[in-house]
C-alpha atoms as a PDB file:
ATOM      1  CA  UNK A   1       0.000   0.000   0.000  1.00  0.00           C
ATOM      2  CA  UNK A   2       1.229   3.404  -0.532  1.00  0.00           C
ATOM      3  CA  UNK A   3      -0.284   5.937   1.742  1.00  0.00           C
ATOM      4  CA  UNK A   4       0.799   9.639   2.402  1.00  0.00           C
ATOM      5  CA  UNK A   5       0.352  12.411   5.802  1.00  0.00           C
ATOM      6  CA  UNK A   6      -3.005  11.628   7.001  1.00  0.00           C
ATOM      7  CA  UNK A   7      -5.004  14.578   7.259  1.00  0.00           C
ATOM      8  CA  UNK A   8      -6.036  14.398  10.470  1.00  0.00           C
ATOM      9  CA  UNK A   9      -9.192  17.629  10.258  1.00  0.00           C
ATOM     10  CA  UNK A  10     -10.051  15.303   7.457  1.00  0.00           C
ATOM     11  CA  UNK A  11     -10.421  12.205   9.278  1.00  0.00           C
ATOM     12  CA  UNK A  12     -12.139  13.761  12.819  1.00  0.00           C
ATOM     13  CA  UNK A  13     -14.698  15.965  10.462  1.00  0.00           C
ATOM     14  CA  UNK A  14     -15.715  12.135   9.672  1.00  0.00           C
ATOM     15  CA  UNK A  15     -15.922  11.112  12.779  1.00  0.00           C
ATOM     16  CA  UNK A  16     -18.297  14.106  13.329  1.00  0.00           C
ATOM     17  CA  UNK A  17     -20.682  13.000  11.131  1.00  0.00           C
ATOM     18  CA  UNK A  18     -20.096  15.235   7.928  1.00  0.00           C
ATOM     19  CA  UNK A  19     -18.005  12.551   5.574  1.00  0.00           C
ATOM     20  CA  UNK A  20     -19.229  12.038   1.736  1.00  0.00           C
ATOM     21  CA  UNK A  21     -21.153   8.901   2.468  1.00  0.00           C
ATOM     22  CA  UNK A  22     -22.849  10.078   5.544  1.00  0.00           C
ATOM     23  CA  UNK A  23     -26.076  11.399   4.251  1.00  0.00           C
ATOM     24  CA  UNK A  24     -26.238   7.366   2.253  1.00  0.00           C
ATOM     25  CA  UNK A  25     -25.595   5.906   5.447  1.00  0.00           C
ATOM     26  CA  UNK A  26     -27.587   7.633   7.405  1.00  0.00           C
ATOM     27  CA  UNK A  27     -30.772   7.462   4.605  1.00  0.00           C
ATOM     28  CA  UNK A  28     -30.052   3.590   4.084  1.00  0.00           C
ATOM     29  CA  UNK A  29     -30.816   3.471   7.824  1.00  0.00           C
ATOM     30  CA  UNK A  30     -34.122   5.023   8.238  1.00  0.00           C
ATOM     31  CA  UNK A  31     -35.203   3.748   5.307  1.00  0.00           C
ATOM     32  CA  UNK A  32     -34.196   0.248   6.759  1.00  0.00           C
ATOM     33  CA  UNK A  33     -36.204   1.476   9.700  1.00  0.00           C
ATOM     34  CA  UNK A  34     -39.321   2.287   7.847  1.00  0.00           C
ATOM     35  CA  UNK A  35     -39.097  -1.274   5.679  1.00  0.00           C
ATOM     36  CA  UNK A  36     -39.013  -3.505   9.043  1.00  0.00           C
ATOM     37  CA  UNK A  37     -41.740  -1.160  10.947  1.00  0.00           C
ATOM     38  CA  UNK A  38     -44.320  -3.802   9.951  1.00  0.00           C
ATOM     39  CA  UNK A  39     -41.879  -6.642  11.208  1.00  0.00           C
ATOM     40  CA  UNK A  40     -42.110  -4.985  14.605  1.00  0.00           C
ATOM     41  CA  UNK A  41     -45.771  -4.204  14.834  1.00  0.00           C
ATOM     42  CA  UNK A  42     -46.688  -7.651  13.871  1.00  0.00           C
ATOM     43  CA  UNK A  43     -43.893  -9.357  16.737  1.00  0.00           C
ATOM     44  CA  UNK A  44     -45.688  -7.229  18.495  1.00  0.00           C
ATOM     45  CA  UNK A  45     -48.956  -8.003  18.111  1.00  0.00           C
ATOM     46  CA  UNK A  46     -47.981 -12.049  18.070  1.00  0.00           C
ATOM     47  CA  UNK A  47     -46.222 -11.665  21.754  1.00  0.00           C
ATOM     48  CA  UNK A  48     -49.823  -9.587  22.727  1.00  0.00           C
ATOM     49  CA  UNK A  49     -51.392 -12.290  21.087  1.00  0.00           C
ATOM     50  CA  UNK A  50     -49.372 -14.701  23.030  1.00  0.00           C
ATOM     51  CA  UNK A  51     -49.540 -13.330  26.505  1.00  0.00           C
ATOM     52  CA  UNK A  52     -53.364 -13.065  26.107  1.00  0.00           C
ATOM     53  CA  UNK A  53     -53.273 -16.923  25.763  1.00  0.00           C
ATOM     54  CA  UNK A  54     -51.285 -17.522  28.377  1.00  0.00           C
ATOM     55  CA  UNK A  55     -53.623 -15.070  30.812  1.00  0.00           C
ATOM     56  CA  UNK A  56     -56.723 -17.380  29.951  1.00  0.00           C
ATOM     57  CA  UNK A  57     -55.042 -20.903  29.809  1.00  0.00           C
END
């Protein structure tokens, strides 16, 4: 590998939050979010589903 001075503002504005990909990352995540909301809501609604069974058995 051949690699030169690291710029370190560079690298810790990165860190921060404000590199090129951020924005991707961070919109690949929510929309991940949204996508698996009705995953949640519905493992939710078994377990209900579930402890209601249990309360009557």
């Amino acid at each position: 590998y051949e690699h030169g001075p690291i710029n370190w503002e560079e690298f810790f504005d990165v860190i921060k939050g404000n590199g090129p990909c951020n924005a991707n990352r961070l919109k690949a995540r929510v929309d991940a979010d949204k996508n698996g909301a009705w995953v949640r809501e519905a493992a939710s609604a078994y377990a209900a589903k579930r402890a209601k069974e249990r309360l009557v058995a």
